[in-house]
PDB file of N, CA and C in Angstrom:
ATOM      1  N   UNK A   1     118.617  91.979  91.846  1.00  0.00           N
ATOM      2  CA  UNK A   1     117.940  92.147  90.583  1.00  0.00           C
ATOM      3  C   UNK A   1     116.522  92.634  90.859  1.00  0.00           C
ATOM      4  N   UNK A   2     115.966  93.845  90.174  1.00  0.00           N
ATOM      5  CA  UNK A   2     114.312  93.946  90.254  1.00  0.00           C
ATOM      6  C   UNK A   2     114.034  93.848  89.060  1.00  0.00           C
ATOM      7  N   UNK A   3     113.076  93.222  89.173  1.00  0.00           N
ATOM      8  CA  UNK A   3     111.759  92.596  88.130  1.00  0.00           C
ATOM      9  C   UNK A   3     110.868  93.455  87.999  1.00  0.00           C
ATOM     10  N   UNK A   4     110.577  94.487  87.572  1.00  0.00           N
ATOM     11  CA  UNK A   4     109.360  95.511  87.185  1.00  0.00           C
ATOM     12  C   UNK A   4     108.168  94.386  86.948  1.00  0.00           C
ATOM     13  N   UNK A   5     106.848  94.728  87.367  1.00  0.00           N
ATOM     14  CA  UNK A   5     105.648  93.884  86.986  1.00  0.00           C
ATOM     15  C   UNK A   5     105.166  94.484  85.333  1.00  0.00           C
ATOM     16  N   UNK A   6     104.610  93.419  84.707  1.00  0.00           N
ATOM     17  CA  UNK A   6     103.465  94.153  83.832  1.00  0.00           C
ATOM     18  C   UNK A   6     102.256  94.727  84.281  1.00  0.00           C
ATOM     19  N   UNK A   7     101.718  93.674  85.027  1.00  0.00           N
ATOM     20  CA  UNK A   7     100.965  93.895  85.654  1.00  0.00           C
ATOM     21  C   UNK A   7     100.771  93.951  87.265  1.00  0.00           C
ATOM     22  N   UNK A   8     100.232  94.898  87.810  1.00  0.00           N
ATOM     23  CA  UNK A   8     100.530  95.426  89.316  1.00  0.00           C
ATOM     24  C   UNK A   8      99.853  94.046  90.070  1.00  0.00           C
ATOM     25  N   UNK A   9      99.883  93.412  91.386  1.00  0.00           N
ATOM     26  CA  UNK A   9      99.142  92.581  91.612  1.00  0.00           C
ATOM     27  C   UNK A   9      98.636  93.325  92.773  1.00  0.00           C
ATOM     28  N   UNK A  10      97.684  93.382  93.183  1.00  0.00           N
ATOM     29  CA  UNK A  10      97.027  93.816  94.903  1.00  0.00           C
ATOM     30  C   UNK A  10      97.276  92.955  95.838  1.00  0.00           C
ATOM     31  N   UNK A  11      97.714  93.477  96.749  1.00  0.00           N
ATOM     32  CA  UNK A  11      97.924  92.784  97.631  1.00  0.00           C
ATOM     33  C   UNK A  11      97.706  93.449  99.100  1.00  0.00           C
ATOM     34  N   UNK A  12      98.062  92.809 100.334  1.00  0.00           N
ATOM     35  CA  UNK A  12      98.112  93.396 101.482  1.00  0.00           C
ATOM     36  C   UNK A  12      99.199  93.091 102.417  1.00  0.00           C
ATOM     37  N   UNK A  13      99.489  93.924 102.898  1.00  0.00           N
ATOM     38  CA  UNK A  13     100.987  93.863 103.673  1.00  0.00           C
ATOM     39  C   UNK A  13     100.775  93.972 105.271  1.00  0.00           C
ATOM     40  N   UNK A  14     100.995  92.840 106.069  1.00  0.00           N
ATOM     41  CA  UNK A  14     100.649  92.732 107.328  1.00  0.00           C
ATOM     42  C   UNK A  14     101.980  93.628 108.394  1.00  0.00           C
ATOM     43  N   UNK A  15     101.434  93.101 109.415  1.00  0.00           N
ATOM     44  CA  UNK A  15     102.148  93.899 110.102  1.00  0.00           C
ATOM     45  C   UNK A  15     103.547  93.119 110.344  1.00  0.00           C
ATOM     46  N   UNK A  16     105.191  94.374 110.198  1.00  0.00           N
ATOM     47  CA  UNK A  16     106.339  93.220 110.903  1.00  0.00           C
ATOM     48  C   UNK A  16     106.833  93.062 112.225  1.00  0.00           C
ATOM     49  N   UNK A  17     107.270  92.823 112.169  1.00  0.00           N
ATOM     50  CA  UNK A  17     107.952  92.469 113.514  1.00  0.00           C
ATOM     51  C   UNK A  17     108.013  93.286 114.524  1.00  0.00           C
ATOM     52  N   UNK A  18     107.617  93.260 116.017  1.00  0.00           N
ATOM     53  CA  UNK A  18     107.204  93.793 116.789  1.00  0.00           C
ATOM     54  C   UNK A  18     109.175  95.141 116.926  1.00  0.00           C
ATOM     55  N   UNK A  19     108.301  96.519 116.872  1.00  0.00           N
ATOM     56  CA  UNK A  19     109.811  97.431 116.779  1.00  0.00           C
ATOM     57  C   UNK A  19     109.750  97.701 115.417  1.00  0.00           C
ATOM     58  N   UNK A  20     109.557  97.273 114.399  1.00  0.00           N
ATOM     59  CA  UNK A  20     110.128  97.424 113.181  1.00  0.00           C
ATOM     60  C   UNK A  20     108.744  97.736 112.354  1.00  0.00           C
ATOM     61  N   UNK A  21     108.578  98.689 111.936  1.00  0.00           N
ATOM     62  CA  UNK A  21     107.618  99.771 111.117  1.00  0.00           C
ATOM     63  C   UNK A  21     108.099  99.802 109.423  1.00  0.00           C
ATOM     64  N   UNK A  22     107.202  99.054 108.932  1.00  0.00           N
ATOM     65  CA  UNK A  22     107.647  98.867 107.370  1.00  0.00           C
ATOM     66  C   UNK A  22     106.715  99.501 106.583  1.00  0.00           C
ATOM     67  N   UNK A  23     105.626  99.611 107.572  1.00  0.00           N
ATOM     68  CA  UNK A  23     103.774 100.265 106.713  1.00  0.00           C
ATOM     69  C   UNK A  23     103.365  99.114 106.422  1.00  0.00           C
ATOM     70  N   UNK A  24     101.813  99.342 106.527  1.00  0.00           N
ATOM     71  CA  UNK A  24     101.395  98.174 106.175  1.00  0.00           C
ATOM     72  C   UNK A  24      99.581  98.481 105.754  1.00  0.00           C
ATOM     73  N   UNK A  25      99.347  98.027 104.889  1.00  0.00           N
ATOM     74  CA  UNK A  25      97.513  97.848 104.327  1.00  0.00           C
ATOM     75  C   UNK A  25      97.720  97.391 102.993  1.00  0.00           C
ATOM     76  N   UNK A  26      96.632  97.880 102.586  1.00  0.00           N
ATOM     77  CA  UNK A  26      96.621  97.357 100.712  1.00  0.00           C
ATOM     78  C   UNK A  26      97.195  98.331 100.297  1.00  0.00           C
ATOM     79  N   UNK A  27      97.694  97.782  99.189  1.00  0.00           N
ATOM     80  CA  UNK A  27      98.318  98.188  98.128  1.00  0.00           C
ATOM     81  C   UNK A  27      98.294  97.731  96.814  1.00  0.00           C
ATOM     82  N   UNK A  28      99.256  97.815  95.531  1.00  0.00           N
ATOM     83  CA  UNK A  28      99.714  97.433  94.580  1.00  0.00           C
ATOM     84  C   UNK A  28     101.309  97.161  94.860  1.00  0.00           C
ATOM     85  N   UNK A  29     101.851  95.828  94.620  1.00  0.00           N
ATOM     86  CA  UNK A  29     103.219  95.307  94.303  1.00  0.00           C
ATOM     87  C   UNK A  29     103.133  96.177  92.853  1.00  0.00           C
ATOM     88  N   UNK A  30     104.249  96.697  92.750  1.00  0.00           N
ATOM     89  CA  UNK A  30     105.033  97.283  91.160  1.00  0.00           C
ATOM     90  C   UNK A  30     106.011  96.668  90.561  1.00  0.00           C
ATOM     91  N   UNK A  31     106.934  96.026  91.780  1.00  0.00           N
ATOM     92  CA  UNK A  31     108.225  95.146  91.443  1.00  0.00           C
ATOM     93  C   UNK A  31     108.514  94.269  92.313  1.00  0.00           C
ATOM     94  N   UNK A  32     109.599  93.070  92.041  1.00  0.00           N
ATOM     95  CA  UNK A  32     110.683  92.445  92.952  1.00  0.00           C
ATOM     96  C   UNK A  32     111.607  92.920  93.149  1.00  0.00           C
ATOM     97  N   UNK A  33     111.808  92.737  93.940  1.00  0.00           N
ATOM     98  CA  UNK A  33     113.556  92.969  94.225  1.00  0.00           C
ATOM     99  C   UNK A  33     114.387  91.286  94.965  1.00  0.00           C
ATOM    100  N   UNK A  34     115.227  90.756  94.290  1.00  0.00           N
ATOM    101  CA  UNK A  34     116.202  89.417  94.726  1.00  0.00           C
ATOM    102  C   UNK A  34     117.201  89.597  94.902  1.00  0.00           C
ATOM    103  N   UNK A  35     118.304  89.564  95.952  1.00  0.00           N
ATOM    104  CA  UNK A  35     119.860  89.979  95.982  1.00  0.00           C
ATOM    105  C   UNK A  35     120.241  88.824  95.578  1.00  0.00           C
ATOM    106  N   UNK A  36     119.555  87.542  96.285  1.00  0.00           N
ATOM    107  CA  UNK A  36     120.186  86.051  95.805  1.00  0.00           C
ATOM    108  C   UNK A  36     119.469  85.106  96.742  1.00  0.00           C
ATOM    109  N   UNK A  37     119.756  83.639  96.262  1.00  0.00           N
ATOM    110  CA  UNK A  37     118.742  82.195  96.492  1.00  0.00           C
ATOM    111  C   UNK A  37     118.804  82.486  98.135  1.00  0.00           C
ATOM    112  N   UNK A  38     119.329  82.895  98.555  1.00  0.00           N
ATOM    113  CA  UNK A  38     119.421  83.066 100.381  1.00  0.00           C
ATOM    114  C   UNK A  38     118.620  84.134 100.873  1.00  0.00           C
ATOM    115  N   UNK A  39     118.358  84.935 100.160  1.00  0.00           N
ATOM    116  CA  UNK A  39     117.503  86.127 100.584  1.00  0.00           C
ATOM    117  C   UNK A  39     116.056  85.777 100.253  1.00  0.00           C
ATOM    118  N   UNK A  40     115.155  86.875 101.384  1.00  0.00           N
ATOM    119  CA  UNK A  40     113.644  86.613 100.827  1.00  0.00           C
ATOM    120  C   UNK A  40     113.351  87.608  99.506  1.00  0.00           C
ATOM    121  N   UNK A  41     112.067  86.949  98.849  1.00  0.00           N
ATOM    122  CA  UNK A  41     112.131  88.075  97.776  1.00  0.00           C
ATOM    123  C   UNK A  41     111.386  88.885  98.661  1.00  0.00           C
ATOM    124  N   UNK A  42     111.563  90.283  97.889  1.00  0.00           N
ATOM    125  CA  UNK A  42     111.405  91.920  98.786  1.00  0.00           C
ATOM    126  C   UNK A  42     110.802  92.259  97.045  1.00  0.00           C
ATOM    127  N   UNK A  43     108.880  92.335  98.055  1.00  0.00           N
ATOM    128  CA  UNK A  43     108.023  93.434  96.971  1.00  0.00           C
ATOM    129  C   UNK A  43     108.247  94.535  97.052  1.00  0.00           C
ATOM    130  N   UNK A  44     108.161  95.674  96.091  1.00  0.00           N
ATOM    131  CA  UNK A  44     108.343  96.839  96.275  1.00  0.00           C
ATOM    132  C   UNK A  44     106.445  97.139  95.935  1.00  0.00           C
ATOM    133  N   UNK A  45     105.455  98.082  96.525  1.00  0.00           N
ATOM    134  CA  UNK A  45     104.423  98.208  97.102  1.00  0.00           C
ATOM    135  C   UNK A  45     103.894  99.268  97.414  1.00  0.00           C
ATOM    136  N   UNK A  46     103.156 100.290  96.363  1.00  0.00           N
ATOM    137  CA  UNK A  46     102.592 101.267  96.930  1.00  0.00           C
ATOM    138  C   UNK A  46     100.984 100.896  97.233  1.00  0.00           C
ATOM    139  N   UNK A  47     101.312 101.499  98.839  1.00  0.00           N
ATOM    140  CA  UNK A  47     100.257 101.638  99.546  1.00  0.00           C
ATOM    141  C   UNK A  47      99.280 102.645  99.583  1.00  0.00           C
ATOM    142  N   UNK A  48      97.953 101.934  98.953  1.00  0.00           N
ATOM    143  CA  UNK A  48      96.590 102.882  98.776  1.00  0.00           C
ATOM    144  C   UNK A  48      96.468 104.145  99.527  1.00  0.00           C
ATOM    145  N   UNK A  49      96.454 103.772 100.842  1.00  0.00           N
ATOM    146  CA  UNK A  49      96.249 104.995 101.629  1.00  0.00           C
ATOM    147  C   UNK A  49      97.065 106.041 101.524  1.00  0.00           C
ATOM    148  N   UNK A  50      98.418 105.812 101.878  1.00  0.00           N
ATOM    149  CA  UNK A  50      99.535 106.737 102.264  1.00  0.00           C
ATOM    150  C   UNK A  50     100.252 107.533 100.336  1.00  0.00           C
ATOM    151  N   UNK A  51     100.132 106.364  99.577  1.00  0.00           N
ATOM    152  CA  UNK A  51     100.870 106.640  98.522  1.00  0.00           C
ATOM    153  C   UNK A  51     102.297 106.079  99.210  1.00  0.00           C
ATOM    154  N   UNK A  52     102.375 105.575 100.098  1.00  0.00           N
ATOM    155  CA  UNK A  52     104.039 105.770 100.695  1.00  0.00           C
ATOM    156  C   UNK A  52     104.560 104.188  99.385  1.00  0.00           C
ATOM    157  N   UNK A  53     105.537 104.509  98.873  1.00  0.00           N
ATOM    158  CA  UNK A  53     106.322 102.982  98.627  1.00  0.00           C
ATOM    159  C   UNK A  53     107.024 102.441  99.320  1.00  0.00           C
ATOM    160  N   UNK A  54     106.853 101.182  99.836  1.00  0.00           N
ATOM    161  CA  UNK A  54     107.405 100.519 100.887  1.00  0.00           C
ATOM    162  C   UNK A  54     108.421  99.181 100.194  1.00  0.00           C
ATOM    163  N   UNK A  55     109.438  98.601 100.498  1.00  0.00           N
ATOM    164  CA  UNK A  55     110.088  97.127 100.299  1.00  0.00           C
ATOM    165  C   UNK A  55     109.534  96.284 101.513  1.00  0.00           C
ATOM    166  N   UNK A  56     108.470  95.240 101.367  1.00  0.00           N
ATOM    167  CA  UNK A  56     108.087  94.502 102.557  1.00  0.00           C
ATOM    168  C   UNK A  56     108.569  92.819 101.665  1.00  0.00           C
ATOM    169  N   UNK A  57     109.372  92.297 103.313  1.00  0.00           N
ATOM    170  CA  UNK A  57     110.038  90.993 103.121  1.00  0.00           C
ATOM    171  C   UNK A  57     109.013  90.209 102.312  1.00  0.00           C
ATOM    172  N   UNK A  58     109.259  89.100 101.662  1.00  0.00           N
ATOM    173  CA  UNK A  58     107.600  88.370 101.353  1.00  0.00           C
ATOM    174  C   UNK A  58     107.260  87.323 102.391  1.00  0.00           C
ATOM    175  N   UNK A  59     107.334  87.164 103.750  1.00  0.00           N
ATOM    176  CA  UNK A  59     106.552  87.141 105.028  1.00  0.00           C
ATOM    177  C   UNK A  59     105.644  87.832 105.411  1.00  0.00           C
ATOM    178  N   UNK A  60     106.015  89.365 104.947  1.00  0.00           N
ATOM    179  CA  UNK A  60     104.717  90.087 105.964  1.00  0.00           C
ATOM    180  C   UNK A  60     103.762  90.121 104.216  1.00  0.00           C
ATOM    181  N   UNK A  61     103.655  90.082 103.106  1.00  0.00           N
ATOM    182  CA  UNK A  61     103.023  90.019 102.217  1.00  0.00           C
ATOM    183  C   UNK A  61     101.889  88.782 101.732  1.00  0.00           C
ATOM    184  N   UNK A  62     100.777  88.918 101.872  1.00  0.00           N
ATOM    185  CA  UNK A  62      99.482  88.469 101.363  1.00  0.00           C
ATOM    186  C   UNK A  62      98.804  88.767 100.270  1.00  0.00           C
ATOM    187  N   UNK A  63      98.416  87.936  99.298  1.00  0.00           N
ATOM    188  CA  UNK A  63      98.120  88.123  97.769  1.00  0.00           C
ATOM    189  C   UNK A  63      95.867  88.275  98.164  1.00  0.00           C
ATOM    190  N   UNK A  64      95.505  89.331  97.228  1.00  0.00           N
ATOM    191  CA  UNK A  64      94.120  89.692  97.394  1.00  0.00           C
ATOM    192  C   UNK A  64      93.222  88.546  97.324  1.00  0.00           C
ATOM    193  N   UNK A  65      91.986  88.033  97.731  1.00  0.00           N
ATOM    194  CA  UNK A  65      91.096  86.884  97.330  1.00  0.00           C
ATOM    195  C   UNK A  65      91.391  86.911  95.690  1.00  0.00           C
ATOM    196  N   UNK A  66      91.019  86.271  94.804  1.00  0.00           N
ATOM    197  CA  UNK A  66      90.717  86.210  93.287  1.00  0.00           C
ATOM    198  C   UNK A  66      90.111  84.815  93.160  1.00  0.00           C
ATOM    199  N   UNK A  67      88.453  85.056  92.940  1.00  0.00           N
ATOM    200  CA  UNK A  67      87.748  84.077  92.504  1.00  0.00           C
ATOM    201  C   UNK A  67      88.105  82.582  91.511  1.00  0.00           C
ATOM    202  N   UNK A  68      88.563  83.537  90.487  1.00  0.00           N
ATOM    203  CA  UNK A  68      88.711  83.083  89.047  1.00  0.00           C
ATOM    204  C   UNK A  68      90.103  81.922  89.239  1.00  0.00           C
ATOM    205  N   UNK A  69      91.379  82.412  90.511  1.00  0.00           N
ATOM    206  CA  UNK A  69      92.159  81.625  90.736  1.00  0.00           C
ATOM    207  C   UNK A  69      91.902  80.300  91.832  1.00  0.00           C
ATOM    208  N   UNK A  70      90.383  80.841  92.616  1.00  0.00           N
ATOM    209  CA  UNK A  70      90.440  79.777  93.582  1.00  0.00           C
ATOM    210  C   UNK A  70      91.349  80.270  94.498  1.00  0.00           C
ATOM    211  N   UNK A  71      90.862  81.801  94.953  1.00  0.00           N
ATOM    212  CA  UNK A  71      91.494  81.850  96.363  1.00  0.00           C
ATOM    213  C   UNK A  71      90.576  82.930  96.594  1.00  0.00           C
ATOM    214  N   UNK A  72      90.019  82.213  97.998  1.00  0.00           N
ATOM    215  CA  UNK A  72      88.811  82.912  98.899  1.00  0.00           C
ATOM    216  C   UNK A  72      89.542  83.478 100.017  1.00  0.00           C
TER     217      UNK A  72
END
């Protein structure tokens, strides 16, 4: 199932697994993607720099500081 966002969230996408090239910096999440309760959810993520859209597991995904939520 993907979940389209209303709103995009920023985020940053670390690096995966040593061999395995997914892209990675800031971006905007646009959607989810869930196959099912056993799977990780998978952001879908265009990345600032490249424009590239990437699916990164939500392991290698990190949500931006936001004051207002209390995260430094």
């Amino acid at each position: 199932m993907i979940t389209q966002l209303a709103q995009q969230i920023p985020v940053t996408v670390t690096e995966g697994p040593p061999g395995v090239h997914i892209g990675n910096g800031r971006g905007y999440c646009i959607a989810w993607e869930r196959h099912s309760m056993d799977w990780h959810l998978l952001w879908i993520v265009v990345l600032d720099e490249s424009g590239q859209v990437i699916v990164a597991p939500n392991k290698f995904i990190r949500v931006d500081p936001n004051w207002t939520a209390g995260r430094s």
